[in-house]
Each structure stands twice: as C-alpha cells, then as structure tokens.
Protein backbone atom coordinates (compact mmCIF):
# COMPACT_ATOMS: atom_id res chain seq x y z
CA UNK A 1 -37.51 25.16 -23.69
CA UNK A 2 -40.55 24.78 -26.05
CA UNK A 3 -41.16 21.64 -24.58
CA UNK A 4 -41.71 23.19 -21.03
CA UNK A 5 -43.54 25.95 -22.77
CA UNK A 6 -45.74 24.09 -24.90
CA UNK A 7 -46.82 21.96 -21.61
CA UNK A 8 -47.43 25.15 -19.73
CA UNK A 9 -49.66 26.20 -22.52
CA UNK A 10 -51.93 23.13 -22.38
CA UNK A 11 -52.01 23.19 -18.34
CA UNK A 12 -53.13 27.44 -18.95
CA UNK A 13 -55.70 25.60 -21.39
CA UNK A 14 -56.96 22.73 -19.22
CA UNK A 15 -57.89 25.15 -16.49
CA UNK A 16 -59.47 27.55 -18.92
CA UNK A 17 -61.23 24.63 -20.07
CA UNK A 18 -62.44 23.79 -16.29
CA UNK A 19 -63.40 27.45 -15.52
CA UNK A 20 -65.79 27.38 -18.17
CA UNK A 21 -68.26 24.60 -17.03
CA UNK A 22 -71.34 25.82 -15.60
CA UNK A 23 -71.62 27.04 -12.23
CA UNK A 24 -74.16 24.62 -11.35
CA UNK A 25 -72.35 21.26 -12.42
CA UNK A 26 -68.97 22.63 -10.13
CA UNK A 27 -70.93 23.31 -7.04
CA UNK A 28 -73.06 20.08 -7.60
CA UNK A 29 -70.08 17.55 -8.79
CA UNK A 30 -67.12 19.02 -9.22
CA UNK A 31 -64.87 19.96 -6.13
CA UNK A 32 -61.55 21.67 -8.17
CA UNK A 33 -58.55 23.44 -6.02
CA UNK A 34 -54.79 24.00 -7.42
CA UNK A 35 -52.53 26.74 -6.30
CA UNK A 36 -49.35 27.87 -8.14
CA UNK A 37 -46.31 28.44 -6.35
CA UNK A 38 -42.75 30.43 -7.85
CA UNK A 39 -40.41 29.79 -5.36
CA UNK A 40 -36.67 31.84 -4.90
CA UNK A 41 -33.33 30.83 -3.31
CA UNK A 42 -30.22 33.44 -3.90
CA UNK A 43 -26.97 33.66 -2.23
CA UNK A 44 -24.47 36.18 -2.52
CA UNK A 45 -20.88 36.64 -1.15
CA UNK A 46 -18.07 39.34 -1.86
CA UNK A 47 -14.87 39.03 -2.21
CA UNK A 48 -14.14 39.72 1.12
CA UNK A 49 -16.14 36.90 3.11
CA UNK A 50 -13.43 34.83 4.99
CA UNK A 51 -15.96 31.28 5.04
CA UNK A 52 -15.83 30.89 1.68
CA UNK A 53 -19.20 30.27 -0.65
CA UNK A 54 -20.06 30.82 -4.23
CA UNK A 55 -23.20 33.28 -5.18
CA UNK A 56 -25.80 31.54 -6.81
CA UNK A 57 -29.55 32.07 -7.79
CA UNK A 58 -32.08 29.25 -7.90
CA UNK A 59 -36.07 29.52 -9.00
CA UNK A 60 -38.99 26.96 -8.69
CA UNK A 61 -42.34 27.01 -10.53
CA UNK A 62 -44.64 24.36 -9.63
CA UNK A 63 -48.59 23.78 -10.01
CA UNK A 64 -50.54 21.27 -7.98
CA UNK A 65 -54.02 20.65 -9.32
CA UNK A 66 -57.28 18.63 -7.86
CA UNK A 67 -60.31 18.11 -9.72
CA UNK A 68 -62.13 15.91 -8.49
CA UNK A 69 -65.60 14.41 -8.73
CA UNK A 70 -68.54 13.02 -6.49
CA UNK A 71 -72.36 11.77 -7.54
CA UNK A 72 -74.10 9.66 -6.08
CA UNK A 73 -71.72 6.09 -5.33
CA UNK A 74 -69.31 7.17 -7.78
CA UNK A 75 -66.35 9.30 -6.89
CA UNK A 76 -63.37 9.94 -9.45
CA UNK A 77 -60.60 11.51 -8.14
CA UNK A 78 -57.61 13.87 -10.13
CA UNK A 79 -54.35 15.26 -9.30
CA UNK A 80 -52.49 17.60 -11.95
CA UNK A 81 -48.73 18.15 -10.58
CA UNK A 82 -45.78 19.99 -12.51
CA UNK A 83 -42.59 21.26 -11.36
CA UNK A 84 -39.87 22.64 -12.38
CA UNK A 85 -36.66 24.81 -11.39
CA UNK A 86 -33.61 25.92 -12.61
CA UNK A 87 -30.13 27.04 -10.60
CA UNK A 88 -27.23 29.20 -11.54
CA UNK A 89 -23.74 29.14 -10.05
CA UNK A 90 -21.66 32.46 -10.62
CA UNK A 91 -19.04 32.16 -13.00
CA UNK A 92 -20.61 29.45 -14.66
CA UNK A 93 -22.34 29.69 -18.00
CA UNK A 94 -24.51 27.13 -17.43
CA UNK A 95 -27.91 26.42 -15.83
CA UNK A 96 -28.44 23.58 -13.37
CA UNK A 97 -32.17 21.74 -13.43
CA UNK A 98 -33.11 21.10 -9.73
CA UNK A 99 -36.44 19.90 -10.43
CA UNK A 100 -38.52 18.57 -13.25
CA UNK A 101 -41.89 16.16 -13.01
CA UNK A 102 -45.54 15.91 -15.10
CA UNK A 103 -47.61 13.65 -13.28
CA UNK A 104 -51.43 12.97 -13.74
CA UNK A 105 -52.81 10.85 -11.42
CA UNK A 106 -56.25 9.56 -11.56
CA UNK A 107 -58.52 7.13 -9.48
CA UNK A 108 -62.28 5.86 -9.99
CA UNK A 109 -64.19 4.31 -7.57
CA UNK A 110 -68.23 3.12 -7.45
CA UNK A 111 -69.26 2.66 -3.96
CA UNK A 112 -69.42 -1.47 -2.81
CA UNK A 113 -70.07 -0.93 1.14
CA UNK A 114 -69.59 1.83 3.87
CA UNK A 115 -65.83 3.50 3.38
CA UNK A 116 -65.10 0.59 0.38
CA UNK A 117 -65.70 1.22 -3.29
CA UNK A 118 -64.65 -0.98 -6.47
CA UNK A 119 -61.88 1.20 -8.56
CA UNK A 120 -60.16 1.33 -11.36
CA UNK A 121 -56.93 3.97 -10.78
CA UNK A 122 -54.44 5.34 -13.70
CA UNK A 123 -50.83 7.16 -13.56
CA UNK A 124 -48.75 9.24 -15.99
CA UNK A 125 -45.42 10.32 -14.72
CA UNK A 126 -42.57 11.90 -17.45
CA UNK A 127 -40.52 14.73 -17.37
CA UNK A 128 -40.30 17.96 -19.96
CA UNK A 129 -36.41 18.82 -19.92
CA UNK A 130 -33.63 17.30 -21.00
CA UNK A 131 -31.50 15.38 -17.99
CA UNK A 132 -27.43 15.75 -18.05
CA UNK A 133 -24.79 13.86 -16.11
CA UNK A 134 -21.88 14.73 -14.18
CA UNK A 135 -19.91 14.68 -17.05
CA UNK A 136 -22.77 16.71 -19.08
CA UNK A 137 -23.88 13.46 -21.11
CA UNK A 138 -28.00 13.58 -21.98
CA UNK A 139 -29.38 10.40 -20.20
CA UNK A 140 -33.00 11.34 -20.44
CA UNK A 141 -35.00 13.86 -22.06
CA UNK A 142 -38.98 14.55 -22.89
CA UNK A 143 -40.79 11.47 -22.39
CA UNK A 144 -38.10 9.36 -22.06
CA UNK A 145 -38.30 7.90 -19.60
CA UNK A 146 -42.34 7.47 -19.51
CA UNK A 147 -44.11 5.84 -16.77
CA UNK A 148 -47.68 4.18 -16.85
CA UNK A 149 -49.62 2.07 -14.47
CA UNK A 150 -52.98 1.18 -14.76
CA UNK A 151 -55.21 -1.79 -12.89
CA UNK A 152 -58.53 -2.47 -11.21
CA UNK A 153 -58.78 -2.56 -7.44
CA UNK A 154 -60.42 -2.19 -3.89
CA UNK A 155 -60.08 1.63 -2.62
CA UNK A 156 -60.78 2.48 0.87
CA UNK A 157 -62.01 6.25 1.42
CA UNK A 158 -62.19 7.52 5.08
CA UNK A 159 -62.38 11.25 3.76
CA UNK A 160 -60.58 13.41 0.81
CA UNK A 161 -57.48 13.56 3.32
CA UNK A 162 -56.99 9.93 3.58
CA UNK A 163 -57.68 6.78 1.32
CA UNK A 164 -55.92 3.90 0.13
CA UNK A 165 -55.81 2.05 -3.33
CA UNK A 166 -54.90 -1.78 -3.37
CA UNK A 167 -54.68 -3.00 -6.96
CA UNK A 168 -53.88 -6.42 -7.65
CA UNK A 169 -53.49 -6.68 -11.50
CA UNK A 170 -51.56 -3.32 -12.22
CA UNK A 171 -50.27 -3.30 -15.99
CA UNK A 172 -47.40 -0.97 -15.93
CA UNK A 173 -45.82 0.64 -19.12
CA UNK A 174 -42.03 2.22 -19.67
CA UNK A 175 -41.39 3.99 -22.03
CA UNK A 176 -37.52 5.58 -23.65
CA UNK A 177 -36.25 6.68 -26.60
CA UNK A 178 -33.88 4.24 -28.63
CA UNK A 179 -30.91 6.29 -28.16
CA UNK A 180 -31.11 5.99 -24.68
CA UNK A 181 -30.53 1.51 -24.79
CA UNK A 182 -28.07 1.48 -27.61
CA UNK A 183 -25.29 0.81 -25.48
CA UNK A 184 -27.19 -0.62 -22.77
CA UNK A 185 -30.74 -1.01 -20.67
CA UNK A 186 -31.96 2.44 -19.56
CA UNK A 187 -34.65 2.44 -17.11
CA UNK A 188 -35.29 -0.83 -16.34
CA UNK A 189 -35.43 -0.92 -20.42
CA UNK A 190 -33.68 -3.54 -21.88
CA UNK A 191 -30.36 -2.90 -24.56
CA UNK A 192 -31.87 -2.14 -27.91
CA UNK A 193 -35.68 -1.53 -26.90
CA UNK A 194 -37.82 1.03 -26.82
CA UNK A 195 -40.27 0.04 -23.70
CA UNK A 196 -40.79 -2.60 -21.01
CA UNK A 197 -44.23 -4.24 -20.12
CA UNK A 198 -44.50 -5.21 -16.49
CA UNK A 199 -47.35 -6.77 -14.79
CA UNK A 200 -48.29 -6.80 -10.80
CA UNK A 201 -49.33 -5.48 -7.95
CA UNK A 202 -49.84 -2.17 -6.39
CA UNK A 203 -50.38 0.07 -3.28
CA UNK A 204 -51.20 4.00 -3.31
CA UNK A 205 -52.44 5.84 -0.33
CA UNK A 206 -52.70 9.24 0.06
CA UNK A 207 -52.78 11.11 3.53
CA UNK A 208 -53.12 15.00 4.12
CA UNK A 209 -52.86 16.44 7.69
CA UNK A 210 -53.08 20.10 8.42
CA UNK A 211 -50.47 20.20 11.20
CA UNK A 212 -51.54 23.97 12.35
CA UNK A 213 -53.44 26.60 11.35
CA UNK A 214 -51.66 27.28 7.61
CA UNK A 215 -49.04 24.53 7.62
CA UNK A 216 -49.83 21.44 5.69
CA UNK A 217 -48.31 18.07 5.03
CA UNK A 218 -49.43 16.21 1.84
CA UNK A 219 -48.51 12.55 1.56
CA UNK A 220 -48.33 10.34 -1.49
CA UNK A 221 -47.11 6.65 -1.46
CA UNK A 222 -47.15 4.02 -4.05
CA UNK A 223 -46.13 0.25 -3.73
CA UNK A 224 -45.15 -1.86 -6.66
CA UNK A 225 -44.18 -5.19 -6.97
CA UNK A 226 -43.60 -7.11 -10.54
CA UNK A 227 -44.97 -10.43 -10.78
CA UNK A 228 -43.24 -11.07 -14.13
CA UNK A 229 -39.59 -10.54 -12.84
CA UNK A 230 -38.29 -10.19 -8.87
CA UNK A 231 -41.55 -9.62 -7.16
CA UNK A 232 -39.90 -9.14 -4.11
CA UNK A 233 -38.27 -6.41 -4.75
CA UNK A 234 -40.85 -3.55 -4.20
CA UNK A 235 -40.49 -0.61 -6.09
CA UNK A 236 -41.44 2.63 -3.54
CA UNK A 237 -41.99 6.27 -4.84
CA UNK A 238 -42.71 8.40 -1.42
CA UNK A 239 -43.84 12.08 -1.64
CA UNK A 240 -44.05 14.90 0.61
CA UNK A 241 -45.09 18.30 0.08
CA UNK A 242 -45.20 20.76 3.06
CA UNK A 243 -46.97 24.54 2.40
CA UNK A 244 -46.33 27.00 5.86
CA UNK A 245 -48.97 29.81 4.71
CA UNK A 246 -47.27 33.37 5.50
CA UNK A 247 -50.13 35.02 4.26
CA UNK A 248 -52.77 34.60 0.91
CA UNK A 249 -49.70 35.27 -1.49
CA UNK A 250 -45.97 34.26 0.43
CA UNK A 251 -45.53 30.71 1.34
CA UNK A 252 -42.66 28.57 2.40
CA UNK A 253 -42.36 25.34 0.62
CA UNK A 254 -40.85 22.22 1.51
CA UNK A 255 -40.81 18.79 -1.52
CA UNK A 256 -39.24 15.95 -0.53
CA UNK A 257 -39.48 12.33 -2.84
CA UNK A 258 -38.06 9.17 -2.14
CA UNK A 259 -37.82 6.41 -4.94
CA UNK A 260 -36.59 3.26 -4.90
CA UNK A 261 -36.75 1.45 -8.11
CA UNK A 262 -33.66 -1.29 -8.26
CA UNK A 263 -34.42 -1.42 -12.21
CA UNK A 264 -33.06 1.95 -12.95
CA UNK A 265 -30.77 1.75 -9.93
CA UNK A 266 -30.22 -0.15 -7.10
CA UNK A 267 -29.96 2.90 -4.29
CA UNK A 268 -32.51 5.05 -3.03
CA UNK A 269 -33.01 8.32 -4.87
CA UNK A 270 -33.94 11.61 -2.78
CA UNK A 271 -34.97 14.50 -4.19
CA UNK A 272 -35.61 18.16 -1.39
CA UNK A 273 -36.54 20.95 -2.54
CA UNK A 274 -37.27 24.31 -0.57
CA UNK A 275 -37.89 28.10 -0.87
CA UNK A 276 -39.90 30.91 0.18
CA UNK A 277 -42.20 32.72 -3.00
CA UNK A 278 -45.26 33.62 -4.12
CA UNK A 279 -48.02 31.65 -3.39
CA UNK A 280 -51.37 31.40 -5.38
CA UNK A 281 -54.40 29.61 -4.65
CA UNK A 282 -57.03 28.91 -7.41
C-alpha cells in the first residue's frame, strides 16, 4: 500500500508541476486533458433470497492523462494512465485486486510531408501491487514484471483522434525480480535472470470516436513482433476504454484489454472492467 500511495503522490505532483507553467506556453503549445474517475460496484443479498448470490463490494480509481505538445513541424504526444481497484467478498477476510496498470506512453514526431512525420515513440508499462494466484502464491509484484519499448519510426497523423506508429527497430526491455525465475522463466524471462532484451518490430495506432453526444470509445493497439526469437508470433496488447457522460460528475465506465503475449502465456488474456462513479474532468 505505500507503493500505490507513493505513486499517487508523484502523479498529484506531476500535475501540480503542469498547472504551474505559464498560461501563455499552455494555450500556445501545450494541449493537456485527464479526468479522474472512482468507480463503485456493490451487491447485497439476505438470507432470504431463493437465487442464491454472495454480497460483495468492489471500487475502481483510475486517472487518464494527455499532455501533449504541438510547434511548428514538431508534435510530441503523452498519455499518463493508472488504475487500480480492489473487491471484497462477504465472509472473506481478504481483498481481491481487479485492476492494477502504470503506463506512460510517449511519441515524437517532426513533420516529413502532409499527414507523415519522422518519430521516435517510448513505452513504460508496470504495475504497483503485489499479484497472487489461485492458490494465494505472489507471482508478480512492483515492477516486476517491467515493460519497455523504445524505436524510431514513420507516424501517420490524420488528427489527435487517429494516428498510427510503424517502428521498425523497436528495442524492447523486461524486466523481474530474481525471485520470480528461481524455479523457472517468468515473463518471457528466462530461469535464473533478471531481464530479457528483445529486438523488432512494432505497430501502435490509436483511434478515438465519439459515438454520441457524451459516449466515447478510446482505442489503443500495439503490434510486436521479435526478430531475435519467433518473429511470427505477434505479440498484441488491445485497449478499450468507453466513458457514457451522465452528467459533469457521474459517468459509466466500460475497460476492456486484450493481450496476447505467448512468452508469458500462450492464451489470450482479457481483462473488463465496469462501474458507474464519479467522474472528473481536469
């Protein structure tokens, strides 16, 4: 717990940081938006309900941040997500963790011709609490694993609501802590290490479409294929992220992520996540 609130302390400083530039260098180059969302799911039964169910109470706090930058040729785009949630079951003592990400993504482009710019894109993806089996054995914890990727490209820019990053040289970094590959690899990690080096190729796009007046659906996809080991099997991380506006502070929320990476586990992973809260834009 003073992982997640040490992290939430340096996000609370980061946007201080940001809110104290001068007025004329935001309007002028920065474009920054975020909005912070605590969202609720309860249910409750008595003793007397005939279909069965166990009461339960679930919360989600998650922060979506852009900052992103424009002068001239040169655009440099940044996305700030965390998330996290916990659930508890009646009658047991224990909490569940239902959701749990830090990502910083990042993307830099200088303008070659029309809608196509040179770039140079970086990603940060970890997580801040610890993981737990079925059984209630750790199998990952802060930082462990790590995920970096970072490469020169060709980025294609119709609008801020849809553009797509083809890197061919993407250096990717993983990162675990020894305990994790003593028995075995971890990750994609190999037994006894502490990281894996990959090199290849990668795809991101990124496509935002505002369905209806306050419902919108965010997109994020990214591509990856290893030249140094199986480079046809194509790692894909898929996001989704729907907000249906009730009004400037209740929202209904709706996270769905799809990865398939066949060197932590050879299945497709699917993570949903929705709830009605509070809703605040920044």
């Amino acid at each position: 717990m003073k992982k997640i609130a040490f992290a939430l302390l340096f996000v609370s400083s980061f946007m201080s940081l940001q809110a104290q530039e001068t007025e004329k260098d935001t309007i002028k180059l920065w474009t920054k938006k975020g909005n912070i969302s605590i969202l609720f799911n309860q249910s409750a039964y008595n003793k007397q309900w005939l279909g069965g169910g166990t009461s339960n109470i679930a919360g989600n706090l998650g922060i979506n941040y852009d900052f992103n930058y424009k002068n001239g040729d040169v655009v440099w785009d940044n996305k700030f997500i965390l998330a996290y949630g916990l659930s508890k079951i009646k009658g047991d003592a224990k909490t569940a963790k239902t959701d749990d990400r830090l990502e910083l993504n990042s993307l830099w482009g200088k303008k070659a011709c029309g809608e196509w710019y040179y770039s140079m894109f970086f990603n940060f993806k970890t997580q801040m609490d610890t993981g737990l089996d079925k059984e209630g054995v750790k199998i990952s914890h802060f930082f462990s694993p790590a995920y970096f990727q970072f490469g020169p490209g060709i980025l294609w820019k119709k609008n801020d609501n849809l553009s797509v990053n083809f890197s061919p040289a993407t250096a990717k970094l993983i990162v675990v802590h020894p305990h994790f590959t003593e028995l075995g690899p971890s990750f994609g990690v190999l037994q006894g290490d502490s990281s894996r080096f990959e090199f290849g190729a990668s795809v991101s796009g990124y496509y935002k479409l505002n369905l209806m007046t306050n419902v919108s659906i965010e997109n994020r996809l990214n591509l990856y294929a290893n030249y140094l080991d199986k480079p046809q099997n194509v790692d894909v991380d898929y996001q989704m992220n729907v907000v249906m506006k009730i009004n400037k502070y209740l929202s209904a929320n709706v996270a769905v992520q799809a990865i398939y990476d066949d060197n932590s586990i050879q299945a497709v992973q699917v993570r949903e996540v929705f709830g009605l809260g509070v809703n605040y834009g920044f």
